[in-house]
C-alpha atoms as a PDB file:
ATOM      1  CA  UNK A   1       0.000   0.000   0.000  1.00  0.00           C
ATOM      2  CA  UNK A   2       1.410   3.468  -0.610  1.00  0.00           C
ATOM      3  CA  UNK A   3       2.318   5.534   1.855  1.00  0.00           C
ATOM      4  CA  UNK A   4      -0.086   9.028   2.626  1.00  0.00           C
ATOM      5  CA  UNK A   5       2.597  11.723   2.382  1.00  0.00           C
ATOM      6  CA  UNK A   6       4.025  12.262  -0.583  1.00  0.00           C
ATOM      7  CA  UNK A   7       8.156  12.222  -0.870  1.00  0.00           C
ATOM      8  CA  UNK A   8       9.362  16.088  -1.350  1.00  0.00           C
ATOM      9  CA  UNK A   9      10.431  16.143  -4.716  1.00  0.00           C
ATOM     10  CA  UNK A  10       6.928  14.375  -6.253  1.00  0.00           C
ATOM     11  CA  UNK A  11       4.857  17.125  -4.320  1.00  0.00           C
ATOM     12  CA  UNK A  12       6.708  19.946  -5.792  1.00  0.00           C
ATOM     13  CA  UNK A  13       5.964  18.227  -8.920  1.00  0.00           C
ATOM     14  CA  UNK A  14       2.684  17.944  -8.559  1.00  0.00           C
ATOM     15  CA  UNK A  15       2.838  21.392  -7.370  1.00  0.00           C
ATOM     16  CA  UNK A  16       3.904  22.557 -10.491  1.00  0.00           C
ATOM     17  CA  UNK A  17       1.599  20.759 -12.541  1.00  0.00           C
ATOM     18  CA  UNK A  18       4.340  18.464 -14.407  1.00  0.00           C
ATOM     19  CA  UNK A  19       4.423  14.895 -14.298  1.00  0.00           C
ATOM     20  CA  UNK A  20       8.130  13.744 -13.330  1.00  0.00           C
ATOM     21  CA  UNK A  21      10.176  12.190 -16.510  1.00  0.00           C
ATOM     22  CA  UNK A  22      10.186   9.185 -13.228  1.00  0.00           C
ATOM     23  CA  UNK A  23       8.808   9.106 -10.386  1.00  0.00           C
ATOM     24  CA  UNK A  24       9.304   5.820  -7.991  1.00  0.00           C
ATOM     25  CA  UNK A  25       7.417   5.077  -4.888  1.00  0.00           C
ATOM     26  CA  UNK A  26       8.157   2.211  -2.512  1.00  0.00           C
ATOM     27  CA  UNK A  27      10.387   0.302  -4.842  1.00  0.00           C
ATOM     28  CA  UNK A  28      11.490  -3.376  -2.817  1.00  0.00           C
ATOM     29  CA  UNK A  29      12.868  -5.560  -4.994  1.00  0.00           C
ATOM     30  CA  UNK A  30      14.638  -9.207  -3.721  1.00  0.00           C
ATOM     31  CA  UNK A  31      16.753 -12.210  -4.801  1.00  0.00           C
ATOM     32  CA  UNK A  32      15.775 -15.434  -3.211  1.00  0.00           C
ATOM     33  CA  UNK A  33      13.952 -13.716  -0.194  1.00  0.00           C
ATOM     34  CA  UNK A  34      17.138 -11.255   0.653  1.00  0.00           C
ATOM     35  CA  UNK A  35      15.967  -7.510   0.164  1.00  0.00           C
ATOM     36  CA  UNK A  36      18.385  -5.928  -2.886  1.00  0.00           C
ATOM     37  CA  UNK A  37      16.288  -2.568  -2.677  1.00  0.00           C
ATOM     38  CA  UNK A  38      13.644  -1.608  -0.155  1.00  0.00           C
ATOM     39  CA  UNK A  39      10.808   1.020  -0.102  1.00  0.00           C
ATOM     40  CA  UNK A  40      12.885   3.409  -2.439  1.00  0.00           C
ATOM     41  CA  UNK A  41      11.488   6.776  -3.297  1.00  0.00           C
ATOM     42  CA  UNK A  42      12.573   8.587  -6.005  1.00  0.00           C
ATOM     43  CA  UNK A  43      11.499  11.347  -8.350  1.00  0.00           C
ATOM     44  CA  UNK A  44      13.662  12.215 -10.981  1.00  0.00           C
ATOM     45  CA  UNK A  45      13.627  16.177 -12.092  1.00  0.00           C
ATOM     46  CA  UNK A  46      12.972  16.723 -15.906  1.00  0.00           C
ATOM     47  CA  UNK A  47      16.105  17.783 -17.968  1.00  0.00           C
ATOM     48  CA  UNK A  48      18.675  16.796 -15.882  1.00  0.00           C
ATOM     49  CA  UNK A  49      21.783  14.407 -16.240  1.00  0.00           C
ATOM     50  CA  UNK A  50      21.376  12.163 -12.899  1.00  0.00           C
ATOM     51  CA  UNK A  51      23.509   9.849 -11.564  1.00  0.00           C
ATOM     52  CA  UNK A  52      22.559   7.029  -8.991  1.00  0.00           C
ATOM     53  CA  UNK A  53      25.624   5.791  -6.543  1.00  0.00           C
ATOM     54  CA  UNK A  54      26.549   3.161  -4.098  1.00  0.00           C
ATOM     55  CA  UNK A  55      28.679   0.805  -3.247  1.00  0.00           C
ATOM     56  CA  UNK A  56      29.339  -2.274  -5.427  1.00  0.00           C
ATOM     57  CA  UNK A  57      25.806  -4.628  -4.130  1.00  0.00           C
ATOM     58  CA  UNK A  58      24.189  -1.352  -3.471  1.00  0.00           C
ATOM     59  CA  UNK A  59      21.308  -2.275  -6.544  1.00  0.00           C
ATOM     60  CA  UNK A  60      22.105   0.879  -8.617  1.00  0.00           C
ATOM     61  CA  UNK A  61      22.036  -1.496 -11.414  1.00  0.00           C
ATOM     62  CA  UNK A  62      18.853  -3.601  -9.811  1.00  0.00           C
ATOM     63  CA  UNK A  63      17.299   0.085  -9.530  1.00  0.00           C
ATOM     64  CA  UNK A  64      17.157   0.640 -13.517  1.00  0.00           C
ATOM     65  CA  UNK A  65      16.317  -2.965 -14.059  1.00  0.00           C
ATOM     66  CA  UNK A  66      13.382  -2.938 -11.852  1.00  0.00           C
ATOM     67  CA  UNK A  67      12.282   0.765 -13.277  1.00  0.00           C
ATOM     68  CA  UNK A  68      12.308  -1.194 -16.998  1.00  0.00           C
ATOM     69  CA  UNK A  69      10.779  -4.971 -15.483  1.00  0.00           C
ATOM     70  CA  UNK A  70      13.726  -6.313 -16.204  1.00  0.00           C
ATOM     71  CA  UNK A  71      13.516  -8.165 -12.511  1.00  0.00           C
ATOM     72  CA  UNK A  72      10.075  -8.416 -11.014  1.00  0.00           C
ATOM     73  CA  UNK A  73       9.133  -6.074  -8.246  1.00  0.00           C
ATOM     74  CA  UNK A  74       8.170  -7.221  -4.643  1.00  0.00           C
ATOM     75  CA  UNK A  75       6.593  -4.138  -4.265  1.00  0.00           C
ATOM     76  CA  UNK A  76       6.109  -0.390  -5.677  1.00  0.00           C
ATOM     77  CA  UNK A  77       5.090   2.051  -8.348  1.00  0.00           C
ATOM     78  CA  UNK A  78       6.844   3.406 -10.996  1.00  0.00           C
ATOM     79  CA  UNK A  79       5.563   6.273 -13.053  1.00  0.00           C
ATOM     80  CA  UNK A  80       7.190   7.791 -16.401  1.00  0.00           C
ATOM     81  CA  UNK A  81       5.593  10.648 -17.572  1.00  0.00           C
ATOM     82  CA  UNK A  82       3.019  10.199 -14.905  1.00  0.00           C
ATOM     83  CA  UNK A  83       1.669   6.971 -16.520  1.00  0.00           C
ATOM     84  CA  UNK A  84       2.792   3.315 -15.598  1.00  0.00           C
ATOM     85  CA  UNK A  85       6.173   2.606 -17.057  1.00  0.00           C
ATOM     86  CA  UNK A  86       4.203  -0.503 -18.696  1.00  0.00           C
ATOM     87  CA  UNK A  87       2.399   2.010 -20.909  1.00  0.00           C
ATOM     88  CA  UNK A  88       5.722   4.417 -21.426  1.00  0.00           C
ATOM     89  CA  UNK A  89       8.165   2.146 -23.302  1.00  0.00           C
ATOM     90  CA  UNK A  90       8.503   4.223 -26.000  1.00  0.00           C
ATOM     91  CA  UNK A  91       9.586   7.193 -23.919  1.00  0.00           C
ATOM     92  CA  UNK A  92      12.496   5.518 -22.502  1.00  0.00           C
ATOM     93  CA  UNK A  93      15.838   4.710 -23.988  1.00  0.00           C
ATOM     94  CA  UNK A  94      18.058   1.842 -22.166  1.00  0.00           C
ATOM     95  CA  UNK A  95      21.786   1.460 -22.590  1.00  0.00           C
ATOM     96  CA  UNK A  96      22.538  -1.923 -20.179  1.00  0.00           C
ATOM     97  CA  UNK A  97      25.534  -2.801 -18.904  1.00  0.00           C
ATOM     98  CA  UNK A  98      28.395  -3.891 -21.671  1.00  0.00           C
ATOM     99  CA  UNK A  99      29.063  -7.085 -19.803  1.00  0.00           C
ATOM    100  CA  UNK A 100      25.663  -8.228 -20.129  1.00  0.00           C
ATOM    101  CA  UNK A 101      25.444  -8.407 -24.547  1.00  0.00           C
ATOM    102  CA  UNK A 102      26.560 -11.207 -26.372  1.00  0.00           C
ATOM    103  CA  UNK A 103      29.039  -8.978 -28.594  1.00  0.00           C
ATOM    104  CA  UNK A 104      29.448 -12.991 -30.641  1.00  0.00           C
ATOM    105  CA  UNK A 105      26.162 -12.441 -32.018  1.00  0.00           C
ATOM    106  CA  UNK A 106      26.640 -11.785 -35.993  1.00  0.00           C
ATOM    107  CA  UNK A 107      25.753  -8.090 -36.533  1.00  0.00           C
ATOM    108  CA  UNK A 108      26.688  -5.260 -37.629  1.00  0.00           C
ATOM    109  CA  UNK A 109      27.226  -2.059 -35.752  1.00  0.00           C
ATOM    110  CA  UNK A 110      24.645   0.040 -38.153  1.00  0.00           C
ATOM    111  CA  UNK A 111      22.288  -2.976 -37.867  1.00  0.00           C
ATOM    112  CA  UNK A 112      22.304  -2.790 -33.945  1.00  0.00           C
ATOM    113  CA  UNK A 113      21.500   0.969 -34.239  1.00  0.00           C
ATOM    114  CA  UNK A 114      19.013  -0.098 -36.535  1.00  0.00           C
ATOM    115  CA  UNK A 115      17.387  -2.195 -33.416  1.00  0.00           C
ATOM    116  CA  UNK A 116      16.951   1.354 -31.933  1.00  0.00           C
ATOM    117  CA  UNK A 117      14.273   2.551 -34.567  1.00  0.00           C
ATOM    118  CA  UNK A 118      11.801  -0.668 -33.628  1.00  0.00           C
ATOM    119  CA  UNK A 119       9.863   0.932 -31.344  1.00  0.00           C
ATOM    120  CA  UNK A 120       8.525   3.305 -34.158  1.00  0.00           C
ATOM    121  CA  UNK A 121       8.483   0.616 -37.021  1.00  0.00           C
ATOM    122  CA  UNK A 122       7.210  -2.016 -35.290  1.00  0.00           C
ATOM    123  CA  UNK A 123       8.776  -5.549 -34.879  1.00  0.00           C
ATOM    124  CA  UNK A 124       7.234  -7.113 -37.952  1.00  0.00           C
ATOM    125  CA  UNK A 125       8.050  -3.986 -40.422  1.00  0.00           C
ATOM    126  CA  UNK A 126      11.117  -4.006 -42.784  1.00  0.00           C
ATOM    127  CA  UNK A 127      14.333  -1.987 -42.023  1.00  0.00           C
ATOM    128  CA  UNK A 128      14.265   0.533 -44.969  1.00  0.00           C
ATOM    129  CA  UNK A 129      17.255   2.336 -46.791  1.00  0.00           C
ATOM    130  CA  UNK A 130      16.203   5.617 -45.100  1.00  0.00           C
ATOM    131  CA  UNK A 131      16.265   4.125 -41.653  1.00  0.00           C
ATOM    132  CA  UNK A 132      19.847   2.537 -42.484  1.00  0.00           C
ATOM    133  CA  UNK A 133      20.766   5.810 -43.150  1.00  0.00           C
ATOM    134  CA  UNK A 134      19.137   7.218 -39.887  1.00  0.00           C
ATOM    135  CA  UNK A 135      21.002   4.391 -37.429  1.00  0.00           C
ATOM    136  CA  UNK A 136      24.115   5.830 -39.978  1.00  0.00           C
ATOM    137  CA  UNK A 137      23.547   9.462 -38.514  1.00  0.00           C
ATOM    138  CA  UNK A 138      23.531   8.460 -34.927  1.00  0.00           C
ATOM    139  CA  UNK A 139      26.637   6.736 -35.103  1.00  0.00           C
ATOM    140  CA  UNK A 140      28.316   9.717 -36.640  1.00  0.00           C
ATOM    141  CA  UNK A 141      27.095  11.435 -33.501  1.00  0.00           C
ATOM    142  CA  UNK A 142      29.136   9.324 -31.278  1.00  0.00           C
ATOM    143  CA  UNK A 143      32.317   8.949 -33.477  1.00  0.00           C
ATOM    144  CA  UNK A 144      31.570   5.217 -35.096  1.00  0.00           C
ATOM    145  CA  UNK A 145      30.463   6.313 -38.522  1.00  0.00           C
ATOM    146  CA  UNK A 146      33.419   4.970 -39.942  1.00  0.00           C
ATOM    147  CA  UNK A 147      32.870   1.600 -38.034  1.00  0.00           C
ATOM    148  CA  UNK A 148      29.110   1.231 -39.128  1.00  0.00           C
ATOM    149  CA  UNK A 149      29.690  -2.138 -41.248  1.00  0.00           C
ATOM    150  CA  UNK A 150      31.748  -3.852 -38.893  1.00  0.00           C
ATOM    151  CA  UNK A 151      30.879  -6.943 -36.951  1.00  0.00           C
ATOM    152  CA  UNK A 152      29.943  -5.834 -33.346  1.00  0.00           C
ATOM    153  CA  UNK A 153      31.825  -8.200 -31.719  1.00  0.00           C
ATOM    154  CA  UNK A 154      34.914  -7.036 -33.782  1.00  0.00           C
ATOM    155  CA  UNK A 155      35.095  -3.573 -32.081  1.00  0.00           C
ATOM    156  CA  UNK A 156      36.832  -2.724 -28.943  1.00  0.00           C
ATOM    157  CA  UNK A 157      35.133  -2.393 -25.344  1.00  0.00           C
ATOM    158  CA  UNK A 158      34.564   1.687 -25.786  1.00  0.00           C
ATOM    159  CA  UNK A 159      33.651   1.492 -29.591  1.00  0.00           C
ATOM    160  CA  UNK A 160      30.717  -1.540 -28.473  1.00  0.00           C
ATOM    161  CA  UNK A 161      29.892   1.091 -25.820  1.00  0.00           C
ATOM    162  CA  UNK A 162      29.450   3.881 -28.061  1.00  0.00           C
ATOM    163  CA  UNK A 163      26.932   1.746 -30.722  1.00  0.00           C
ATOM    164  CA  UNK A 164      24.600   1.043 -27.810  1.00  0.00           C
ATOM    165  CA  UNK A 165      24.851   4.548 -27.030  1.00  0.00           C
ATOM    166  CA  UNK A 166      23.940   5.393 -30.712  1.00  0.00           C
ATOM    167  CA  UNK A 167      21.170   2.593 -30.702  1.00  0.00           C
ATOM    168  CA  UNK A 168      19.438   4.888 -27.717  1.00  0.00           C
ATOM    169  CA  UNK A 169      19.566   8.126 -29.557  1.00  0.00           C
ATOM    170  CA  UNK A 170      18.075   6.412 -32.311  1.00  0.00           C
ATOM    171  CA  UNK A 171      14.998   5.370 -30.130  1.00  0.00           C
ATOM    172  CA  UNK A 172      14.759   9.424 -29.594  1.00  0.00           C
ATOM    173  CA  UNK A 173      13.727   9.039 -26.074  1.00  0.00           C
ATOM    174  CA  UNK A 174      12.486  11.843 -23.605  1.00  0.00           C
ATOM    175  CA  UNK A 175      14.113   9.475 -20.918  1.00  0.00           C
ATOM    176  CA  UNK A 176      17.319   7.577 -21.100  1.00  0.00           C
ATOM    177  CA  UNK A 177      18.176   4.973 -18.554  1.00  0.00           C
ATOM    178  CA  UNK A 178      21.799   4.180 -18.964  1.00  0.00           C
ATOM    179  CA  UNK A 179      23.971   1.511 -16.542  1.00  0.00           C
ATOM    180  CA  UNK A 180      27.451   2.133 -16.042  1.00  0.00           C
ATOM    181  CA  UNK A 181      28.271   3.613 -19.503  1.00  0.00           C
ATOM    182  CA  UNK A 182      31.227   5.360 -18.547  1.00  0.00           C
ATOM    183  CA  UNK A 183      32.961   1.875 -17.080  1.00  0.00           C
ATOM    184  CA  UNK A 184      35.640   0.431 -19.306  1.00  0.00           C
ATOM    185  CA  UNK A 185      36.041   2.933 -21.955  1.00  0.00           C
ATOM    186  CA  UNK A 186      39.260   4.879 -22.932  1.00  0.00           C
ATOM    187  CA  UNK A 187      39.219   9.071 -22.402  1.00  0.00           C
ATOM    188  CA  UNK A 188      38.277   9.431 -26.138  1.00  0.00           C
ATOM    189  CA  UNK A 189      34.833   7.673 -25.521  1.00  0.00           C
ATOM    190  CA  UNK A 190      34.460   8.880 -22.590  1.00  0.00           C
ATOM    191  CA  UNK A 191      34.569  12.634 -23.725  1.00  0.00           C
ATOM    192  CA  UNK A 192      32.125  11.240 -26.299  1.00  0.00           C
ATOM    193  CA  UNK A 193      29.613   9.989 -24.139  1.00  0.00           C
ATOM    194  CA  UNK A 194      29.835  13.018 -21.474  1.00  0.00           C
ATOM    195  CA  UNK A 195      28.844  15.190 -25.314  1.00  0.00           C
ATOM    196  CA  UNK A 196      26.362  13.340 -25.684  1.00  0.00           C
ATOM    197  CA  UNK A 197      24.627  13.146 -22.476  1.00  0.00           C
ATOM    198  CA  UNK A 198      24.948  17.428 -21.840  1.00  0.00           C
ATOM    199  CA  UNK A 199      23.728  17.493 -25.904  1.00  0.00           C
ATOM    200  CA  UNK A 200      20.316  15.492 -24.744  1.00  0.00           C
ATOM    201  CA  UNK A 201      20.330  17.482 -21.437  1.00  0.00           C
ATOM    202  CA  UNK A 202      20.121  20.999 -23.699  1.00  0.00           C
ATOM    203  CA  UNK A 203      17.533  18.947 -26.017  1.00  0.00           C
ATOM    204  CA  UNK A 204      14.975  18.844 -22.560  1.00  0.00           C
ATOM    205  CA  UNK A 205      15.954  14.785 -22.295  1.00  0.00           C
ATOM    206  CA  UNK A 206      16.006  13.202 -18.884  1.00  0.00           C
ATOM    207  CA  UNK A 207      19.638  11.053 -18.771  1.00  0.00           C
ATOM    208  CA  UNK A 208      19.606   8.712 -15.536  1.00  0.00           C
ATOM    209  CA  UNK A 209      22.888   6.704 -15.142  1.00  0.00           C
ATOM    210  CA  UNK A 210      24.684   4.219 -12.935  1.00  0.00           C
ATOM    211  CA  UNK A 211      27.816   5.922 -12.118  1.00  0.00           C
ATOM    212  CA  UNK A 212      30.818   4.266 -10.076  1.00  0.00           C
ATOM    213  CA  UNK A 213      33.700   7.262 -10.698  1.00  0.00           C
ATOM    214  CA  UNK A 214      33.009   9.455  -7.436  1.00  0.00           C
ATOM    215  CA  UNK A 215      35.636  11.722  -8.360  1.00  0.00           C
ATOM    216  CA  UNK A 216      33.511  12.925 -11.996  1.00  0.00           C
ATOM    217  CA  UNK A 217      30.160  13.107 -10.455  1.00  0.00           C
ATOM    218  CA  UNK A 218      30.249  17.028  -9.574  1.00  0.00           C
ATOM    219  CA  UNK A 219      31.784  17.077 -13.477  1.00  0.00           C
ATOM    220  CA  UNK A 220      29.222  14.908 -15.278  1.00  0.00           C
ATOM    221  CA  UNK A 221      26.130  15.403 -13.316  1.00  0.00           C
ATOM    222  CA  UNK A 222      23.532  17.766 -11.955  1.00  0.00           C
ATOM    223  CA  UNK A 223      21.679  15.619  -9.666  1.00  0.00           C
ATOM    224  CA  UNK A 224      22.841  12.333  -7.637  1.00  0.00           C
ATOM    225  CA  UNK A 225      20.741   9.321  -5.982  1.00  0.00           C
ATOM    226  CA  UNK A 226      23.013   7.664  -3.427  1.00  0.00           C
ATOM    227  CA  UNK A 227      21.633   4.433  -2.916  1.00  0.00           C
ATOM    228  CA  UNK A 228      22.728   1.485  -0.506  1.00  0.00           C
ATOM    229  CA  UNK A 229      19.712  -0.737  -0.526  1.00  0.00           C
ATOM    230  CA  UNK A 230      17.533   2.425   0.416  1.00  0.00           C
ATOM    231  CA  UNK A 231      17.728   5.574  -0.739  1.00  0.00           C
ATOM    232  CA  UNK A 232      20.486   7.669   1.659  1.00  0.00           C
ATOM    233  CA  UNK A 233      20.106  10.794  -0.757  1.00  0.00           C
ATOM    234  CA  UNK A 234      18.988  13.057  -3.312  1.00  0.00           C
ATOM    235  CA  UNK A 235      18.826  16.265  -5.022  1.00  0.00           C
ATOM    236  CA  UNK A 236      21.407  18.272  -6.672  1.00  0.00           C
ATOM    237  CA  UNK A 237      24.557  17.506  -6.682  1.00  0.00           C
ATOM    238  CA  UNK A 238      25.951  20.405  -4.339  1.00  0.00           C
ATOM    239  CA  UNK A 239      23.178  19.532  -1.868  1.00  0.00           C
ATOM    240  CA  UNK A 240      23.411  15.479  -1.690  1.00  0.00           C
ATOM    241  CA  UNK A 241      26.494  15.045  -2.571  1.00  0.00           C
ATOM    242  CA  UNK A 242      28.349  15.454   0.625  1.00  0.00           C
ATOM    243  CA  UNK A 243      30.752  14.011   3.013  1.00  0.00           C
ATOM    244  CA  UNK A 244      28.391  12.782   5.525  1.00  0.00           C
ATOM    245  CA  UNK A 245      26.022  11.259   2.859  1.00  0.00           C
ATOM    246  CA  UNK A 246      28.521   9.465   1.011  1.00  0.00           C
ATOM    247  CA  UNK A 247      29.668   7.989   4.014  1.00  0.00           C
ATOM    248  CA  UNK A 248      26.249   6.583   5.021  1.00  0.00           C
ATOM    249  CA  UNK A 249      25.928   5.543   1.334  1.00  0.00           C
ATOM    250  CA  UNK A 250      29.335   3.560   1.987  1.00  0.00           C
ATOM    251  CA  UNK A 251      29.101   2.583   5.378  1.00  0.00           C
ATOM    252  CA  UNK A 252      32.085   4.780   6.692  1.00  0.00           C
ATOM    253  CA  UNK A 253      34.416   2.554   4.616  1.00  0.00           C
ATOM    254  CA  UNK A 254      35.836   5.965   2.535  1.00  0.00           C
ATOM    255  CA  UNK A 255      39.282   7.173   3.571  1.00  0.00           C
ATOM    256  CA  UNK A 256      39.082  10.806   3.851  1.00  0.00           C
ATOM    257  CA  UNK A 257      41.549  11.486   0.955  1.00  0.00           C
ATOM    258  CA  UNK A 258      38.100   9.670  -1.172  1.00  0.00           C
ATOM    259  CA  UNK A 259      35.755  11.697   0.322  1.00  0.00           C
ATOM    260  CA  UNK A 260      37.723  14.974  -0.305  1.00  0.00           C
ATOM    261  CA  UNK A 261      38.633  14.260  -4.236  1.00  0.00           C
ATOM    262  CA  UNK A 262      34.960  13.287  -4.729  1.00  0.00           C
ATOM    263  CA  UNK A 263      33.275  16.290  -2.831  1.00  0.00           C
ATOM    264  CA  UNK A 264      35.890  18.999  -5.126  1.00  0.00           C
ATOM    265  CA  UNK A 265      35.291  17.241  -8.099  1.00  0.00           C
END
């Protein structure tokens, strides 16, 4: 059952008369009985780049899996748009974690961004010329035009990274739920992804991603969800991003050295 008062952020919203790009109530998820996330609120502001952060078990990565279905729910409501995310898919743009795709699958890069465009087609229409040629376009924005013909699983760790990246633009979300992009890549696709994610920012886009570089948050983001099986924080980043949160997000295991680099930025 949901709770009578409303968490901060959604009554502002509501307030305002805007429905929240996401707005999460309550959110328990578990794995074999054990609690990975419990009663989570969160309401995501629109426009902004957001990252959620915790230490490694925290469920940052269960949190955007749950938002999508991908794991079932114990319990909860999730709203995008102010509708139930069942009835929003097309408003939301997923990049998963790299680890988790089958890069030996036979396909091209172009033909992966091509996956992106579904959602408008339709699963049973052709892939047309002119959509080749849009899936072509996004990976130009991320630097793989050049590498649009080759075999996915051909391309290195931050070039696979920047197609799925490419594939979500191409779904032209108003909500992009991405999981650890950033992890992996070289400083070249890094830069590129960081581009792309203040580009969709200035576009009005909602960007939401799982972040594990302290140190860039204050760089790459606006807002920040610390998470540690419940929500410890959020808000902006000079608000929630703080000493004392991050170490009830990490359970005082941060040397102060950590806490210092990440707080400065």
């Amino acid at each position: 059952m949901l709770r009578a008062v409303e968490p901060l952020e959604q009554a502002i919203a509501a307030r305002a008369g805007t429905a929240a790009p996401l707005a999460v109530r309550d959110l328990t998820v578990a794995y074999h009985r054990k609690p990975v996330l419990w009663n989570v609120d969160f309401t995501a502001p629109a426009g902004g780049r957001i990252a959620i952060v915790g230490p490694n078990g925290a469920g940052k990565s269960t949190f955007i899996k749950a938002v999508l279905g991908l794991v079932p729910r114990v319990g909860g409501e999730v709203l995008v748009f102010g509708k139930p995310v069942e009835s929003q898919r097309r408003a939301i743009g997923y990049v998963p974690q790299r680890e988790s795709v089958d890069w030996d699958f036979p396909t091209s890069a172009v033909d992966v961004v091509a996956m992106g465009l579904y959602g408008r087609l339709g699963w049973c229409r052709p892939v047309r010329r002119r959509h080749l040629e849009e899936a072509r376009a996004q990976l130009d924005r991320v630097g793989m035009a050049d590498f649009a013909d080759r075999q996915i699983g051909q391309l290195s760790g931050g070039q696979q990274q920047r197609v799925f990246l490419a594939r979500a633009l191409a779904q032209d979300a108003q909500l992009y739920l991405m999981d650890e992009p950033f992890a992996g890549v070289d400083a070249a696709t890094e830069r590129a992804i960081i581009d792309v994610l203040r580009e969709l920012e200035r576009a009005g886009r909602t960007v939401i991603c799982v972040h594990h570089d302290l140190q860039t948050v204050p760089e790459y983001f606006d807002h920040v969800l610390l998470l540690n099986l419940r929500r410890i924080a959020a808000g902006p980043v000079k608000e929630a991003f703080t000493e004392a949160n991050l170490q009830r997000a990490y359970g005082g295991r941060l040397a102060p050295p950590e806490l210092v680099a990440a707080v400065r930025g």
